[in-house]
N, C-alpha and C. Protein backbone atom coordinates (compact mmCIF):
# COMPACT_ATOMS: atom_id res chain seq x y z
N UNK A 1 59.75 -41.70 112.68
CA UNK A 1 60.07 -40.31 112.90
C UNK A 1 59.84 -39.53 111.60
N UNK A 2 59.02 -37.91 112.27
CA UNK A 2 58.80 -38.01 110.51
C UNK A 2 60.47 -36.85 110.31
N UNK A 3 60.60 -36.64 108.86
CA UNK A 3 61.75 -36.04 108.42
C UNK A 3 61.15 -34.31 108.47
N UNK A 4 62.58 -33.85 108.99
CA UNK A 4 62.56 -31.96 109.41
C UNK A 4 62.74 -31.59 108.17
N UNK A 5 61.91 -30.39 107.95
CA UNK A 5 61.81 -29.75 106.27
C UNK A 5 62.77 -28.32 106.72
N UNK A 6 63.67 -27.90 106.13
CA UNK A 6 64.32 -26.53 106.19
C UNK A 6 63.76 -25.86 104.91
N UNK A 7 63.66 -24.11 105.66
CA UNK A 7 63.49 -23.27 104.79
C UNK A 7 64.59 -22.18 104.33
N UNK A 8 64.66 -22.40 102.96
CA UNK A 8 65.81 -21.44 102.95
C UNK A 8 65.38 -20.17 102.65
N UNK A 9 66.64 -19.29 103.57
CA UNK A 9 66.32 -17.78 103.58
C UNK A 9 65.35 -16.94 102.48
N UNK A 10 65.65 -17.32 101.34
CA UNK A 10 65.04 -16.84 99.49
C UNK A 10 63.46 -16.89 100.77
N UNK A 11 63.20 -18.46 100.51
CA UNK A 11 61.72 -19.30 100.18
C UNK A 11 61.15 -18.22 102.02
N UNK A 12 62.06 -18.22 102.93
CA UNK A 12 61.40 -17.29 104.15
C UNK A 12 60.93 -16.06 103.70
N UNK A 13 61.72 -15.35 102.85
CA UNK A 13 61.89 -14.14 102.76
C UNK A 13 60.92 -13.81 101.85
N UNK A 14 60.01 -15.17 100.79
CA UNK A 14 59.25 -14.96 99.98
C UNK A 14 57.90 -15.08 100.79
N UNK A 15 57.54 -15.84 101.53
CA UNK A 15 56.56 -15.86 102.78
C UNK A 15 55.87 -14.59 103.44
N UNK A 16 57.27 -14.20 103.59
CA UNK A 16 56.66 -12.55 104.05
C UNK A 16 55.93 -11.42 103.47
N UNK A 17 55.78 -11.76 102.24
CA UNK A 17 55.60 -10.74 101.32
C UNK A 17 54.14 -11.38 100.64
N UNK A 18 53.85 -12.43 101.02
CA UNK A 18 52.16 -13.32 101.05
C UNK A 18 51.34 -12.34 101.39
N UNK A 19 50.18 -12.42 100.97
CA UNK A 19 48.88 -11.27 101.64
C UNK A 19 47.75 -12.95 102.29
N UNK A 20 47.55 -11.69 103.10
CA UNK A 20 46.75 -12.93 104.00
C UNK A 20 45.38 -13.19 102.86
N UNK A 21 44.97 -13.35 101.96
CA UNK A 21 44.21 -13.83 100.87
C UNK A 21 45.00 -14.76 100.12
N UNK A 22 46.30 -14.55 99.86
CA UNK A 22 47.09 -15.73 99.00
C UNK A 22 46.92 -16.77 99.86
N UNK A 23 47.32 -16.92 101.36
CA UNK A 23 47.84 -17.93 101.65
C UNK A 23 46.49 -18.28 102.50
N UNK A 24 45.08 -17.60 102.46
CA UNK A 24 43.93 -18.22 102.43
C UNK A 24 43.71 -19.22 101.02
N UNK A 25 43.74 -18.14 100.18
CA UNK A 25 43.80 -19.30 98.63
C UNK A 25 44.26 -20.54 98.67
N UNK A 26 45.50 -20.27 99.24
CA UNK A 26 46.88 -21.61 99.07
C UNK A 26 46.53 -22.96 99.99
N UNK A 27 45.49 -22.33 101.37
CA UNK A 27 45.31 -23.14 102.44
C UNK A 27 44.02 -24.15 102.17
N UNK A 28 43.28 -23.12 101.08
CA UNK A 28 41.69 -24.11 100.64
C UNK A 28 42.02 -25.13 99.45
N UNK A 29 42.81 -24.49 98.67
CA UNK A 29 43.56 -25.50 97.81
C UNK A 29 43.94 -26.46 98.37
N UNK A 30 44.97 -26.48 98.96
CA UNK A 30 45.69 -27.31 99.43
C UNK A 30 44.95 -28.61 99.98
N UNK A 31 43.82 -27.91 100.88
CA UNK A 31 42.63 -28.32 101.50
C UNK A 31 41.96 -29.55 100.55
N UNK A 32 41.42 -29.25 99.54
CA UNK A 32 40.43 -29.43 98.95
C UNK A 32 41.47 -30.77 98.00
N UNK A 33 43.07 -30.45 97.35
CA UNK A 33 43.28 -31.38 96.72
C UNK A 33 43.78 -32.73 97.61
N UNK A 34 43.99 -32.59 99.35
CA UNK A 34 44.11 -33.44 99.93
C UNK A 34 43.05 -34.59 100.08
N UNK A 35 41.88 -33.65 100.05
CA UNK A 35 40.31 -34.29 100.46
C UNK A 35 39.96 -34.92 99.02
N UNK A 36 40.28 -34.72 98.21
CA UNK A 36 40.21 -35.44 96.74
C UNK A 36 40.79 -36.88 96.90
N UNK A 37 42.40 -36.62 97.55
CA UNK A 37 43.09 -37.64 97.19
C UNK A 37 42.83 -38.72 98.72
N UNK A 38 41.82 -38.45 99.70
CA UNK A 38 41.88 -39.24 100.60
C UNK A 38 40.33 -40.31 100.54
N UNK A 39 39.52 -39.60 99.71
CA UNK A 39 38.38 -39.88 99.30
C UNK A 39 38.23 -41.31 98.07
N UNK A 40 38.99 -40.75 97.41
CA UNK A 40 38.61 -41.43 95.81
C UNK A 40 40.19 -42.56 96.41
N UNK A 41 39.62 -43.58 96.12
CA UNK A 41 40.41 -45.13 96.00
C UNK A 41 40.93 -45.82 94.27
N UNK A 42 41.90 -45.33 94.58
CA UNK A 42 42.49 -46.16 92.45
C UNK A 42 42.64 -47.84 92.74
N UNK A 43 42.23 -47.64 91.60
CA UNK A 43 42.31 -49.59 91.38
C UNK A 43 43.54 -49.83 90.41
N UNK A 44 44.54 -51.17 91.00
CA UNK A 44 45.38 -51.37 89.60
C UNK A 44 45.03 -51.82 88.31
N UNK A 45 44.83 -52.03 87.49
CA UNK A 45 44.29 -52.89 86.58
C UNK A 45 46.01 -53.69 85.55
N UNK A 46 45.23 -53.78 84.27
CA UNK A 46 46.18 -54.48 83.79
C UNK A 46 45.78 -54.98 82.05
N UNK A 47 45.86 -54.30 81.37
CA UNK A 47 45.42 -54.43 80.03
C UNK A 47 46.48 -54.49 79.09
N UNK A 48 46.70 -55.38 78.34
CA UNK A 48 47.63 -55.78 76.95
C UNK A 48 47.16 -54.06 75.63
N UNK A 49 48.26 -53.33 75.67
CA UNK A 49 48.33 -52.50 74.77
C UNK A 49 49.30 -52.98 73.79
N UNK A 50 49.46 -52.77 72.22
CA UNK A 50 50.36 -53.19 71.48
C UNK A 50 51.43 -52.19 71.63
N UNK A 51 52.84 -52.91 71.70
CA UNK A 51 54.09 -52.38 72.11
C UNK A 51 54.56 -51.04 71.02
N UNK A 52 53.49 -50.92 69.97
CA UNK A 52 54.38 -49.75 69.47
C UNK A 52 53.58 -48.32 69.42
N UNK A 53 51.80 -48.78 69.87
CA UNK A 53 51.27 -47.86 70.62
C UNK A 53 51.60 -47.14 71.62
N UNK A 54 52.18 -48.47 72.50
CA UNK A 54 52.77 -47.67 74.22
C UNK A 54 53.91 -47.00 73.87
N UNK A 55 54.51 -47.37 73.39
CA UNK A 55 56.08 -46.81 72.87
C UNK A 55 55.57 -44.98 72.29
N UNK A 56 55.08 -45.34 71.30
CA UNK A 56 54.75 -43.81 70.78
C UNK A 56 53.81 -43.04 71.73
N UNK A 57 53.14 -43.42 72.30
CA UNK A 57 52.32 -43.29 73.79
C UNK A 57 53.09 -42.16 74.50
N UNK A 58 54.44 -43.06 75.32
CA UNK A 58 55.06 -42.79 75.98
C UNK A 58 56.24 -41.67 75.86
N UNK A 59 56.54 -41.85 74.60
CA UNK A 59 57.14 -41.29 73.50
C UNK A 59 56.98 -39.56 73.65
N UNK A 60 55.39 -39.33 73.46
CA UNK A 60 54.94 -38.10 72.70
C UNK A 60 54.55 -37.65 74.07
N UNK A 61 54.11 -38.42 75.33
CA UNK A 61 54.02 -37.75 76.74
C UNK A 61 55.25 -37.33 77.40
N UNK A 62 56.55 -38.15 76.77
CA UNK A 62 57.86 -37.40 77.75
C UNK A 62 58.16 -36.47 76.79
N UNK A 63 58.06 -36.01 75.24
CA UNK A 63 58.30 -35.00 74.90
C UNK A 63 57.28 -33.56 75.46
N UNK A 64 56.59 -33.61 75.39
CA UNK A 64 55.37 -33.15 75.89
C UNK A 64 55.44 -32.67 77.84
N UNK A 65 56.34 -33.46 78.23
CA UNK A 65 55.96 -33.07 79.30
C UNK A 65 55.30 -33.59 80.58
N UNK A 66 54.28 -35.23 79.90
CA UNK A 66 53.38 -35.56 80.93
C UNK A 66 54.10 -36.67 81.10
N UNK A 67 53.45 -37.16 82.45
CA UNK A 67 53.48 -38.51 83.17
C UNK A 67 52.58 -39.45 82.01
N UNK A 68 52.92 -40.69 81.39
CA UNK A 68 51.70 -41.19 80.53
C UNK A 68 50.96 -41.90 80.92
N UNK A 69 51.16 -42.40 82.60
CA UNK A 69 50.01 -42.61 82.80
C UNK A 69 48.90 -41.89 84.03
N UNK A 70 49.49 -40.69 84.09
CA UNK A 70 48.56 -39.88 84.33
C UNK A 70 47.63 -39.28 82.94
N UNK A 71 48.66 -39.62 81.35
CA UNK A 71 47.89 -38.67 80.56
C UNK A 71 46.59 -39.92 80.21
N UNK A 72 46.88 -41.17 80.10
CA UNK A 72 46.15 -42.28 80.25
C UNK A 72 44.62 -42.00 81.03
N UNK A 73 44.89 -41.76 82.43
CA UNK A 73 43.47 -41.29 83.32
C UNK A 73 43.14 -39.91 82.51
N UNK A 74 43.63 -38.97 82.16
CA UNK A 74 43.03 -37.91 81.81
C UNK A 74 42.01 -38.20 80.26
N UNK A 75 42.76 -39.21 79.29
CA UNK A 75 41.89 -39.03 78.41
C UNK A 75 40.71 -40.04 79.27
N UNK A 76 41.03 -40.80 79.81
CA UNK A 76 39.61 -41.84 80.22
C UNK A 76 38.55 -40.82 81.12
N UNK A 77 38.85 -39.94 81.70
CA UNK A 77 38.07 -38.66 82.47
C UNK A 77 37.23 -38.00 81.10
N UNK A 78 38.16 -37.92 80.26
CA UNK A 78 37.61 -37.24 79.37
C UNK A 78 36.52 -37.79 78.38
N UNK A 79 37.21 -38.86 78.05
CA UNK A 79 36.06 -39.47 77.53
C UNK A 79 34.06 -39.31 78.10
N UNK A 80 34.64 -40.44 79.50
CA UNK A 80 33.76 -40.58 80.50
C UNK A 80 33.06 -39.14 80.43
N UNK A 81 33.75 -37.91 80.51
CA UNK A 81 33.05 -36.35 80.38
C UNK A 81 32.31 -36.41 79.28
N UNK A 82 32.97 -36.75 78.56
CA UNK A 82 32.59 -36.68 76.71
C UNK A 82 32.85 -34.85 76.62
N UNK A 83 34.28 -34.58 77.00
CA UNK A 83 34.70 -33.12 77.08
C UNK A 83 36.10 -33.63 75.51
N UNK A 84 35.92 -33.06 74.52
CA UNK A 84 37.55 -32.78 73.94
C UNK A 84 37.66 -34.14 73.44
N UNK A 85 36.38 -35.11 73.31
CA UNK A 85 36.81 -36.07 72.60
C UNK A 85 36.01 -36.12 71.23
N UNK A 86 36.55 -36.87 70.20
CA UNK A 86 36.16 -36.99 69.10
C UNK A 86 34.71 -38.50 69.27
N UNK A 87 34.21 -37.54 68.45
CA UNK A 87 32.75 -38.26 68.09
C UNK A 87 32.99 -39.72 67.71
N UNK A 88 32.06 -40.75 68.82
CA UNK A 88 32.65 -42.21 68.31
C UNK A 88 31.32 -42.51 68.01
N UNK A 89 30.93 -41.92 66.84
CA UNK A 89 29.62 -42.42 65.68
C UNK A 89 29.90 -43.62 65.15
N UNK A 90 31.82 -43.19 64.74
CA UNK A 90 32.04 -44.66 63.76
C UNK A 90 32.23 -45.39 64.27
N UNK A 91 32.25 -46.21 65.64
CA UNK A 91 32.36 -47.44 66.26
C UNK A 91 31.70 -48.62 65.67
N UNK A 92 32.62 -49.66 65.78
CA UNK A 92 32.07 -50.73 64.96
C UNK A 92 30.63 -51.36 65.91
């Protein structure tokens, strides 16, 4: 059974006041980040990081704000982009 969502009066009363372009906006969005997430398949993996990397890792993402291992996929996106990353000339 699925579970009944209530709206409270505020969140109704904010609905009404939508222009039919917002909640076109809101509907292709919505759209588009579902079709992302039904498409693309994550793999688990499993890699040995040293414990005081992850620690400060984890550390500087809950001050900050992020999930760390969502911030984890973002730098590997980034990389993979080669967007905002530093030049790896010096690789051994």
């Amino acid at each position: 059974m699925r579970p009944v969502q209530f709206f409270s009066a505020d969140y109704l009363k904010q609905c009404k006041d939508v222009t039919p372009e917002q909640a076109l906006t809101f509907l292709e969005e919505f759209r588009l980040l579902q079709q992302q997430k039904s498409h693309v398949k994550s793999r688990l993996i499993s890699m040995k990081v040293p414990e005081p990397l992850l620690a400060s890792f984890r550390q500087r993402c809950e001050i900050e704000g992020f999930k760390y291992q969502t911030q984890i996929k973002k730098l590997m996106q980034a990389w993979v982009s080669n967007h905002d990353y530093p030049d790896d000339s010096n690789r051994p």
